[in-house]
N, C-alpha and C. Protein backbone atom coordinates (compact mmCIF):
# COMPACT_ATOMS: atom_id res chain seq x y z
N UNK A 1 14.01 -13.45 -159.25
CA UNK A 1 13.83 -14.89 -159.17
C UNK A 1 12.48 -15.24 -158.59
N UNK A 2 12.09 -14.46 -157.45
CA UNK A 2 10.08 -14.93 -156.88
C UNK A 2 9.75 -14.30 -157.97
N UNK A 3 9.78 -13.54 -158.41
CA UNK A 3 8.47 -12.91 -159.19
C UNK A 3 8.51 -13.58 -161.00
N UNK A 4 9.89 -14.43 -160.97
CA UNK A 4 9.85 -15.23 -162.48
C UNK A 4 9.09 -16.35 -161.80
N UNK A 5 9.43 -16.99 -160.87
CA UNK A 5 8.84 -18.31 -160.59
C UNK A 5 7.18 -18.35 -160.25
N UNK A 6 6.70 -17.06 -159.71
CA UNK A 6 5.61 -16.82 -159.47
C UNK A 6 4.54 -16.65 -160.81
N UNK A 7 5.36 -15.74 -161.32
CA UNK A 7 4.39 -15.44 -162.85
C UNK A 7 4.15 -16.75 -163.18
N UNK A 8 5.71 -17.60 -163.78
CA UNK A 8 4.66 -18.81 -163.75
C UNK A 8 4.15 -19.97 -163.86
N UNK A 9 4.34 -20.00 -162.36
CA UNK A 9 3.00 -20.75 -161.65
C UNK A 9 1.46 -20.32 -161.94
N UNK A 10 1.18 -18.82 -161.79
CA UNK A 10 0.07 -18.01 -161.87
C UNK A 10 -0.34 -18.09 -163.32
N UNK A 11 0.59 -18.56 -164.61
CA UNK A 11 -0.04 -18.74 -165.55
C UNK A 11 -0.33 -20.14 -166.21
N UNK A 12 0.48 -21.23 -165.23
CA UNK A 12 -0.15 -22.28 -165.22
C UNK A 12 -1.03 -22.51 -164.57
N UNK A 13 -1.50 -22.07 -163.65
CA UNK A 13 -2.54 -22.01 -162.58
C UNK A 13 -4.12 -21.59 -163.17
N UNK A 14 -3.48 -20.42 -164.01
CA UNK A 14 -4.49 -19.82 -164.79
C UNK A 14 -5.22 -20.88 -165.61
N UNK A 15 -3.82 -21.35 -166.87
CA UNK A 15 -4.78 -21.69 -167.52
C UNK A 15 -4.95 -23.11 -167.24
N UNK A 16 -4.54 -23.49 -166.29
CA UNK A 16 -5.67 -24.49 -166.09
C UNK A 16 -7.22 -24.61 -165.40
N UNK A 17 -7.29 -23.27 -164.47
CA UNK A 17 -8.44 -23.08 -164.23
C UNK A 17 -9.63 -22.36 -164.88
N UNK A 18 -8.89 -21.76 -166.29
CA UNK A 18 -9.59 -21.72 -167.49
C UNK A 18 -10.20 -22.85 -168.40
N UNK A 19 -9.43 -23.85 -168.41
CA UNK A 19 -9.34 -24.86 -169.71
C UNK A 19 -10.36 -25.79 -168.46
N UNK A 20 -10.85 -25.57 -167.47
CA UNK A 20 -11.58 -26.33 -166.41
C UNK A 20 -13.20 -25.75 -166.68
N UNK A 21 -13.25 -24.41 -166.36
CA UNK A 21 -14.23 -23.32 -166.49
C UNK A 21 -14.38 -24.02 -167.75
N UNK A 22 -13.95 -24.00 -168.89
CA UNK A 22 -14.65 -24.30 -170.42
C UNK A 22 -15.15 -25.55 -170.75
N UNK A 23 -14.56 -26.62 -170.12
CA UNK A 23 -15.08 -27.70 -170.05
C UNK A 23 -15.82 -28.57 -169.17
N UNK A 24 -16.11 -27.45 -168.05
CA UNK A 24 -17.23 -28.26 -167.07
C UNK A 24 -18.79 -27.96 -167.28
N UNK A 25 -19.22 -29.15 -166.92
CA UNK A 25 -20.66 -28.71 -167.29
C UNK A 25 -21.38 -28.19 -165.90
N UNK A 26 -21.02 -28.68 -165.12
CA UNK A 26 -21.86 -28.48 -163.77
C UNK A 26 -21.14 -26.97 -163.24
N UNK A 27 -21.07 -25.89 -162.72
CA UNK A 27 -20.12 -24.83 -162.48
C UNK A 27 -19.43 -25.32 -160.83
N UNK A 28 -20.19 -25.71 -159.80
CA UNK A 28 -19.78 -26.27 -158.22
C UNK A 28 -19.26 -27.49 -158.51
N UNK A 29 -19.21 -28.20 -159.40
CA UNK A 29 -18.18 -29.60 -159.27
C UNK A 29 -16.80 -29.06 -159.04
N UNK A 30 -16.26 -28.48 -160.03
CA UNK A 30 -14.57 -28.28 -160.74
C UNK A 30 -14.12 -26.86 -158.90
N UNK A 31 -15.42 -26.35 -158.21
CA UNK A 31 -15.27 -25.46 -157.21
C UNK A 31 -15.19 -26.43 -155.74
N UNK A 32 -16.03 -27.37 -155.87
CA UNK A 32 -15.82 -28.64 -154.44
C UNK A 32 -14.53 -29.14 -155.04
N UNK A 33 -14.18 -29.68 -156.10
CA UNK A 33 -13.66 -30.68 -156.12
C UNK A 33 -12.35 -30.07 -155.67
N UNK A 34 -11.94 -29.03 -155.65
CA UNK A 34 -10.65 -27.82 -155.35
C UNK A 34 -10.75 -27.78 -154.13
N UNK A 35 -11.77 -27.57 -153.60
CA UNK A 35 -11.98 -27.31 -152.08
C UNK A 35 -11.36 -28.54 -151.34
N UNK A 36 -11.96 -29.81 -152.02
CA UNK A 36 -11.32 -30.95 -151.49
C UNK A 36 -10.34 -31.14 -151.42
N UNK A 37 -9.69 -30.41 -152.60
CA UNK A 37 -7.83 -31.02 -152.64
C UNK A 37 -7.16 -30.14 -151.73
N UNK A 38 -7.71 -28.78 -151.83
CA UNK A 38 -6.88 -27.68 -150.92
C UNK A 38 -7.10 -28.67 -149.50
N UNK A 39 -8.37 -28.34 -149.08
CA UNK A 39 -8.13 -29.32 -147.67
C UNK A 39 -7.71 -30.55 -147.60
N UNK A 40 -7.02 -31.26 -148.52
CA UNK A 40 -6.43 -32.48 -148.33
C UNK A 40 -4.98 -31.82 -148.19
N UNK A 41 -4.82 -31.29 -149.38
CA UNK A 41 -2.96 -30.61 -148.87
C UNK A 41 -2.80 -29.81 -147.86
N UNK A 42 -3.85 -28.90 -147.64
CA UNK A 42 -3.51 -28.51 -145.78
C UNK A 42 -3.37 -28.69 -144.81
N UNK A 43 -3.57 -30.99 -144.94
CA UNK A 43 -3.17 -31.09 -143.66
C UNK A 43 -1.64 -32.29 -144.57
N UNK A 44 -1.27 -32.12 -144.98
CA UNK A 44 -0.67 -33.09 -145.69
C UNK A 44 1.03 -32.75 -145.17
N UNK A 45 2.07 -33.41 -144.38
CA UNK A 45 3.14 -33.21 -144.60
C UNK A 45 3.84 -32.64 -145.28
N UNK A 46 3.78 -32.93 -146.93
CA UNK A 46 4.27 -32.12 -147.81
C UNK A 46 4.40 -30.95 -147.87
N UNK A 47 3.24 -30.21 -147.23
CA UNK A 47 2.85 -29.34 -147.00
C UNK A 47 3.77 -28.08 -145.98
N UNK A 48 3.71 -29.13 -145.04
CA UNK A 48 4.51 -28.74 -143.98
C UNK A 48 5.96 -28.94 -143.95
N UNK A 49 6.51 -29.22 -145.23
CA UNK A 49 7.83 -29.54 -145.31
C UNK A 49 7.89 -28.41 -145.99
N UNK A 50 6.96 -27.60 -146.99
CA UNK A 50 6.98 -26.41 -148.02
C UNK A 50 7.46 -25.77 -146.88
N UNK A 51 6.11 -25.38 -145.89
CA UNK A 51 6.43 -24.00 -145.15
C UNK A 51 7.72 -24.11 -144.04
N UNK A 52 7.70 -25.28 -144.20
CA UNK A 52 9.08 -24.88 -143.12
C UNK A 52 10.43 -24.24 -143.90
N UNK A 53 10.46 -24.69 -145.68
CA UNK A 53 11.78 -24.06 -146.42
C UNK A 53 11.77 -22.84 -146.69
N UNK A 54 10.29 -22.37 -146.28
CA UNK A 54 10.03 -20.53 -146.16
C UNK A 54 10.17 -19.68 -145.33
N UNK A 55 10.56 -20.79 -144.13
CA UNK A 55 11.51 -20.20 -142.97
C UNK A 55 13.01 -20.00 -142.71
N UNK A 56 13.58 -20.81 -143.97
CA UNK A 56 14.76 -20.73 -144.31
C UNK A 56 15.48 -19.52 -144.81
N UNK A 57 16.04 -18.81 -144.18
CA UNK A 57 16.91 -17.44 -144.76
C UNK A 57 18.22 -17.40 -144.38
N UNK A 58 19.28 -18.08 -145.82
CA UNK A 58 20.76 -18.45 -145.79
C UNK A 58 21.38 -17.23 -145.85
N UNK A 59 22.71 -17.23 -145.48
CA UNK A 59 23.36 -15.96 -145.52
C UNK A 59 23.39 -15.71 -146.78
N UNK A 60 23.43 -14.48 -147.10
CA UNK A 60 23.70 -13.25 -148.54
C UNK A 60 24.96 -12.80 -148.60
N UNK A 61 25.79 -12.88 -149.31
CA UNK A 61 26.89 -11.57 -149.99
C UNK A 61 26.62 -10.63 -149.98
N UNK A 62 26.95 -9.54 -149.91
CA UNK A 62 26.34 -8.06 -149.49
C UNK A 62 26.77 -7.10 -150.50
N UNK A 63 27.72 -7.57 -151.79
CA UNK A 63 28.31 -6.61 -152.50
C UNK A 63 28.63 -7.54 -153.81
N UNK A 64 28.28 -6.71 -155.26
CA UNK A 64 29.12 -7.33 -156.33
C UNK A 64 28.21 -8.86 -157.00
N UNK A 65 29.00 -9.49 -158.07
CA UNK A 65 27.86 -9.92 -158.88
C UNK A 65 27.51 -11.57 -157.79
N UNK A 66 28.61 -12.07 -157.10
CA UNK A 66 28.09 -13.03 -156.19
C UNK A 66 26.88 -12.36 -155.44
N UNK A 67 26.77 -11.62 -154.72
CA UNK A 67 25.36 -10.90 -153.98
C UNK A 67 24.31 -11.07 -154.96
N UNK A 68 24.49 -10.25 -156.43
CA UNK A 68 23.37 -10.76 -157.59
C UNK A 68 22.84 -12.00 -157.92
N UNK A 69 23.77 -12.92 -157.82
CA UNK A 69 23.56 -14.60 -157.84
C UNK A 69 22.55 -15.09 -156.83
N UNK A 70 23.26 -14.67 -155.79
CA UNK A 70 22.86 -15.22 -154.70
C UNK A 70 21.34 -14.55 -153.86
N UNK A 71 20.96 -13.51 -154.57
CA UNK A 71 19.59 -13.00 -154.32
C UNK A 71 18.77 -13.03 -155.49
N UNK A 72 19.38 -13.83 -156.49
CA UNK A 72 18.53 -14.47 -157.86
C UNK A 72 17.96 -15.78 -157.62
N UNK A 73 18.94 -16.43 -156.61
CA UNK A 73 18.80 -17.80 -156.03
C UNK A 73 18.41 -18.06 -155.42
N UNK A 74 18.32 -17.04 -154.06
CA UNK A 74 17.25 -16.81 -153.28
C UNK A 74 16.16 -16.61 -153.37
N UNK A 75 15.72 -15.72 -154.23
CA UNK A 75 13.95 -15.52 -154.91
C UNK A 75 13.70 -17.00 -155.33
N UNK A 76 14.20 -16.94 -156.23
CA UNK A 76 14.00 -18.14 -156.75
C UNK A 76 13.54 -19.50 -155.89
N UNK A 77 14.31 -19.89 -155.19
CA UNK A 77 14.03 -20.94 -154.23
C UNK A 77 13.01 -20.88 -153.15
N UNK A 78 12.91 -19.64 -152.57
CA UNK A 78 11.80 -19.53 -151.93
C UNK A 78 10.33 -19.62 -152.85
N UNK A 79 10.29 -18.89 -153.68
CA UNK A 79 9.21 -18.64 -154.62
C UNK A 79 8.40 -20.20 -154.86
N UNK A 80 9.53 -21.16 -154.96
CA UNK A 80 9.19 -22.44 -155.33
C UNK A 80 8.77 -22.82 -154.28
N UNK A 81 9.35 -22.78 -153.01
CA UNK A 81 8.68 -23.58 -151.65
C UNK A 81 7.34 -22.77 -151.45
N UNK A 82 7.29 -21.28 -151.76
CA UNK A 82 5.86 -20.19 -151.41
C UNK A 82 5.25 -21.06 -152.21
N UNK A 83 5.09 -21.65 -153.53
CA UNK A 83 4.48 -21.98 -154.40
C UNK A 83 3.65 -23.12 -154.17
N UNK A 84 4.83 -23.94 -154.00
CA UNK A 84 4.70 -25.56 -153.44
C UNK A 84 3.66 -25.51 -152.03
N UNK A 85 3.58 -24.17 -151.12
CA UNK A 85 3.21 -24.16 -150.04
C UNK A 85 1.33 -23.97 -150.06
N UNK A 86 1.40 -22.77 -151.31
CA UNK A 86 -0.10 -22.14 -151.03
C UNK A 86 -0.94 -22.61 -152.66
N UNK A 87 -0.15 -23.37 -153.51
CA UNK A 87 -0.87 -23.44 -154.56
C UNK A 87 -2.27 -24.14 -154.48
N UNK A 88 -2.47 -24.99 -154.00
CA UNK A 88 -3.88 -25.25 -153.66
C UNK A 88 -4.74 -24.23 -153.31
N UNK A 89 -4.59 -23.67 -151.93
CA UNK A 89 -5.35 -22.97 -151.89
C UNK A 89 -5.76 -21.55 -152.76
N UNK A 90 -4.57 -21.29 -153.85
CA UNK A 90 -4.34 -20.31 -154.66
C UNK A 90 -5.29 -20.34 -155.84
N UNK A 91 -6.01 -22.26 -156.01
CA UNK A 91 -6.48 -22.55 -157.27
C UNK A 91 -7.65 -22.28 -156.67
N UNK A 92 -8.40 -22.52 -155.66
CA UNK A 92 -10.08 -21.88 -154.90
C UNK A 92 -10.49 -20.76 -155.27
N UNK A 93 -10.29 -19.92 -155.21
CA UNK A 93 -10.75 -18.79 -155.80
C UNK A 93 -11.09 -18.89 -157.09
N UNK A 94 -10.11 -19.19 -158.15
CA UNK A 94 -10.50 -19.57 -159.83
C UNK A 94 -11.29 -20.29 -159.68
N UNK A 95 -11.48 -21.72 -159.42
CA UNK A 95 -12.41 -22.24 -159.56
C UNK A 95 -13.84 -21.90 -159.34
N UNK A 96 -14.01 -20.98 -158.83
CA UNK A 96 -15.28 -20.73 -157.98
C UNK A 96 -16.38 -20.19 -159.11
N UNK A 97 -17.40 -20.02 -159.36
CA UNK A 97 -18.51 -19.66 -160.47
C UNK A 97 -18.67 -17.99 -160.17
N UNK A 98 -18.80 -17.45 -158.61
CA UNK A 98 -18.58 -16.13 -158.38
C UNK A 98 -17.76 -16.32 -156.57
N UNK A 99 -17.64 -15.05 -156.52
CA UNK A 99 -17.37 -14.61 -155.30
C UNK A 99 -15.33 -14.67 -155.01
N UNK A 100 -14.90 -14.68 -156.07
CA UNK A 100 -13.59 -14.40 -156.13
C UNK A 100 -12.77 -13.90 -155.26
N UNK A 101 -12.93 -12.63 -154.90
CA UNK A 101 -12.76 -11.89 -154.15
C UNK A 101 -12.60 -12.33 -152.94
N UNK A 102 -13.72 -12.40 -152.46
CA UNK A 102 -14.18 -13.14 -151.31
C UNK A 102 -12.71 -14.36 -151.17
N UNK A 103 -13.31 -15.18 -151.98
CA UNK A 103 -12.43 -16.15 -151.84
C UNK A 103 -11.13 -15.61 -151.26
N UNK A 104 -10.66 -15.34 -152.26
CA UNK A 104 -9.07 -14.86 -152.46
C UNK A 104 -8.64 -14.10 -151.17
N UNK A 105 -9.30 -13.28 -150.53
CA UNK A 105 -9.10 -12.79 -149.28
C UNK A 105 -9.08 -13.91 -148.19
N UNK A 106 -9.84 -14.72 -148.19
CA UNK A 106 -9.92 -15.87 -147.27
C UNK A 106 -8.50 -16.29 -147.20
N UNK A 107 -8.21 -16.97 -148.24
CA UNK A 107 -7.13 -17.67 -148.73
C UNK A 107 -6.11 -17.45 -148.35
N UNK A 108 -5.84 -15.57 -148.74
CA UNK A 108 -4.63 -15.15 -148.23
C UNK A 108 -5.06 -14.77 -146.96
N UNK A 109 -5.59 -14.52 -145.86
CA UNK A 109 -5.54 -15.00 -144.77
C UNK A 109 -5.28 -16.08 -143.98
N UNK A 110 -5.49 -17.08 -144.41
CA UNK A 110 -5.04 -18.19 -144.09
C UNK A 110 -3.43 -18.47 -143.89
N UNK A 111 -3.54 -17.69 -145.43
CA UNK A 111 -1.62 -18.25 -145.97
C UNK A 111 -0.31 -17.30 -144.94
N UNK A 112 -1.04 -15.82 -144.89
CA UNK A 112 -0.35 -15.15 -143.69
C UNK A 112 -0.76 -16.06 -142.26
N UNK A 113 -1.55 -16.33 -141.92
CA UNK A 113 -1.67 -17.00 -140.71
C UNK A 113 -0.70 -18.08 -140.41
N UNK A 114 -0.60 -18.84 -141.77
CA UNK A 114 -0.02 -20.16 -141.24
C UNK A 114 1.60 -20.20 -141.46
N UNK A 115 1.94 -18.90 -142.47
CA UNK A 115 3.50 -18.25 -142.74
C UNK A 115 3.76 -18.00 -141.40
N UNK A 116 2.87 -17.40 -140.45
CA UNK A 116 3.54 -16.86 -139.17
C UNK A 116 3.39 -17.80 -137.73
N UNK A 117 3.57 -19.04 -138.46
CA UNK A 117 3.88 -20.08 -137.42
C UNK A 117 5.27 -20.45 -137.70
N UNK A 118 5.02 -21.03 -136.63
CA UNK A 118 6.65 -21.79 -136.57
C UNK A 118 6.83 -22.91 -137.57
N UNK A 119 8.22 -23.37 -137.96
CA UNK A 119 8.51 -24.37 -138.29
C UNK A 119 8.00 -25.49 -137.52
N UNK A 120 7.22 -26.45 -137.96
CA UNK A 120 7.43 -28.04 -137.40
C UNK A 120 7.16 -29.12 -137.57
N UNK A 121 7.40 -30.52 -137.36
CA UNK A 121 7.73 -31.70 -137.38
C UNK A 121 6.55 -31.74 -138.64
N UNK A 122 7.06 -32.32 -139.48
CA UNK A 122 6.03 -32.72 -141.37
C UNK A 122 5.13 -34.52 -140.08
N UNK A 123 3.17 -33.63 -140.57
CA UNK A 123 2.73 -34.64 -140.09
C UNK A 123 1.30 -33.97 -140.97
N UNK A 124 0.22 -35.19 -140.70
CA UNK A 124 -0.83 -34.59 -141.11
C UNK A 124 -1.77 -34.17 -140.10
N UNK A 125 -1.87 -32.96 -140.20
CA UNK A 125 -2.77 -32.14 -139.32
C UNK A 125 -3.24 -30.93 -140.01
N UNK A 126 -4.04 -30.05 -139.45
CA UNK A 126 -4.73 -28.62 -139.92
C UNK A 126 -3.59 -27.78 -139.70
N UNK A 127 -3.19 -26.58 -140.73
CA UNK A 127 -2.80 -25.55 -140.47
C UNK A 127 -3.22 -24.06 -140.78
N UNK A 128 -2.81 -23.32 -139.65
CA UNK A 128 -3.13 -21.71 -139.76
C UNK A 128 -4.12 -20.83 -139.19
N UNK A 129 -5.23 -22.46 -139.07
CA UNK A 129 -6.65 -21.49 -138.47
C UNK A 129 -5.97 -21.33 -136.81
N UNK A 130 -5.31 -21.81 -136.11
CA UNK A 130 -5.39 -21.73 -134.84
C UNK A 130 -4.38 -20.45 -134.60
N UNK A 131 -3.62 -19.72 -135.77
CA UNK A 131 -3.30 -18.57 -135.33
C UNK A 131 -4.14 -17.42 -136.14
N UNK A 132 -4.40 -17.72 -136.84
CA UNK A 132 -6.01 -16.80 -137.28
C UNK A 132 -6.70 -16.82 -136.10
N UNK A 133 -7.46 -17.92 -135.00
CA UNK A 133 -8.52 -17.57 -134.05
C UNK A 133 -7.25 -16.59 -132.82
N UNK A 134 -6.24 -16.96 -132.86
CA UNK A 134 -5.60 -16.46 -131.92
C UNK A 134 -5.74 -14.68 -132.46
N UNK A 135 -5.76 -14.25 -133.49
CA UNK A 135 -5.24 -12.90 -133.79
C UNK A 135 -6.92 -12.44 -133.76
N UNK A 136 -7.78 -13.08 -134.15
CA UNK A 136 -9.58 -12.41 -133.76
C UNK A 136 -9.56 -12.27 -132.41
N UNK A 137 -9.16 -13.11 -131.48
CA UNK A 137 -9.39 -13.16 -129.96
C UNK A 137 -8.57 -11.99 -128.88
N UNK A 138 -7.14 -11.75 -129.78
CA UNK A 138 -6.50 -11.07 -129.49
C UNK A 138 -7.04 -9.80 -129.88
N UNK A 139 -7.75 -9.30 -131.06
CA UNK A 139 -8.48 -8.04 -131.05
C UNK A 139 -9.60 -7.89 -130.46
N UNK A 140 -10.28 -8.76 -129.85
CA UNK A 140 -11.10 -8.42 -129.32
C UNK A 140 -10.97 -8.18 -127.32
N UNK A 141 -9.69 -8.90 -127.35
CA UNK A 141 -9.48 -8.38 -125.59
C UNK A 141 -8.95 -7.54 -125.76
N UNK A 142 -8.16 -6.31 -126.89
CA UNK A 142 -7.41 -5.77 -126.68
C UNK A 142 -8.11 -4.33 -127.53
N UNK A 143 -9.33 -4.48 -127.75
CA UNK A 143 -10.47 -3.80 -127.92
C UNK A 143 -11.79 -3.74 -127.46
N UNK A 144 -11.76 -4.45 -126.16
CA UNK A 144 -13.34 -4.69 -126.06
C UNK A 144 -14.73 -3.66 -125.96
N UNK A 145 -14.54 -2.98 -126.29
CA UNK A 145 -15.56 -1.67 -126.24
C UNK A 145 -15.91 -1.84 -127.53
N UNK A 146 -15.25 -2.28 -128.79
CA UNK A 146 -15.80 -1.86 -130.01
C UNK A 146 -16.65 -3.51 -129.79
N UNK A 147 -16.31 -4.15 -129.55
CA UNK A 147 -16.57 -5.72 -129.78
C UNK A 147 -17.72 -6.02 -129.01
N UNK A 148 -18.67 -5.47 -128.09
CA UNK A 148 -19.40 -5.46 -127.03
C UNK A 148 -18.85 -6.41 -125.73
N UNK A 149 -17.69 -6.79 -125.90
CA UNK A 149 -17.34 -7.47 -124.77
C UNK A 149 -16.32 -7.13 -123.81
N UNK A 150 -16.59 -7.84 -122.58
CA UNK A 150 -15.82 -6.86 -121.24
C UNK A 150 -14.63 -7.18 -121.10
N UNK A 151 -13.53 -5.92 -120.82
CA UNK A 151 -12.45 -6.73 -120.47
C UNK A 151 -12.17 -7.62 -119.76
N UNK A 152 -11.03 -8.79 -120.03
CA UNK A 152 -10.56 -9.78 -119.55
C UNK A 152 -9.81 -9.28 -118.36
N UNK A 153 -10.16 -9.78 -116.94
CA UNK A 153 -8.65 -9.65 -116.17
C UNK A 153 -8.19 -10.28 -116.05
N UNK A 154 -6.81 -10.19 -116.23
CA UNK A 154 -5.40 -10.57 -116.89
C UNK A 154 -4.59 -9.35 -115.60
């Protein structure tokens, strides 16, 4: 059920960031103009109503074709809130003229960062970077020899 709902998204996703690529003339318009929307839905409620249904994990059947149902239904439903959650930022990378990669690593950094917050209250605000700076800061007190900096006492 995630990986039907995922494919596709990923091939509507595609081709619309194909059928964009072919018809833009400028190559950084159709790449800002993505940038803009991702950071408009990242601080957007909606947003935050996605990731909170990705914190949702209902009980399972454990045996027999109800268990099959019910972990068909499960993919499934999550896949749609994962979807609903990171598709913006999922379309940045396509859009971009080069540096894909790049991108796409960003992105999914972000998206683990802000998966491993908590559920809370749908408002508009930033999410994810503040447990991204928390996990750089945390390697670096808990490495400081590689980092040139001194340990913290704590």
């Amino acid at each position: 059920g995630y990986g039907f709902i995922w494919m596709l998204a990923g091939t509507v996703m595609m081709l619309f960031a194909t059928a964009v690529q072919v018809a833009r003339a400028t190559p950084a318009l159709p790449a800002t103009a993505m940038v803009g929307l991702a950071a408009l839905w990242q601080c957007s409620p909606v947003k935050q109503i996605c990731l909170n249904h990705c914190h949702v994990r209902p009980p399972l059947p454990a045996f027999g074709w109800r268990a099959d149902l019910a972990v068909l239904r499960f993919g499934a439903s999550h896949a749609w809130w994962c979807m609903g959650s990171c598709w913006a930022l999922m379309l940045v990378p396509a859009m971009l003229p080069a540096g894909h990669a790049v991108a796409m690593a960003a992105a999914a950094a972000l998206i683990v960062c802000e998966r491993l917050e908590r559920p809370a209250v749908p408002a508009w605000r930033w999410r994810g970077t503040g447990t991204a700076w928390r996990a750089l800061t945390a390697r670096w007190q808990l490495n400081p020899l590689s980092s040139g900096l001194r340990p913290s006492s704590r």
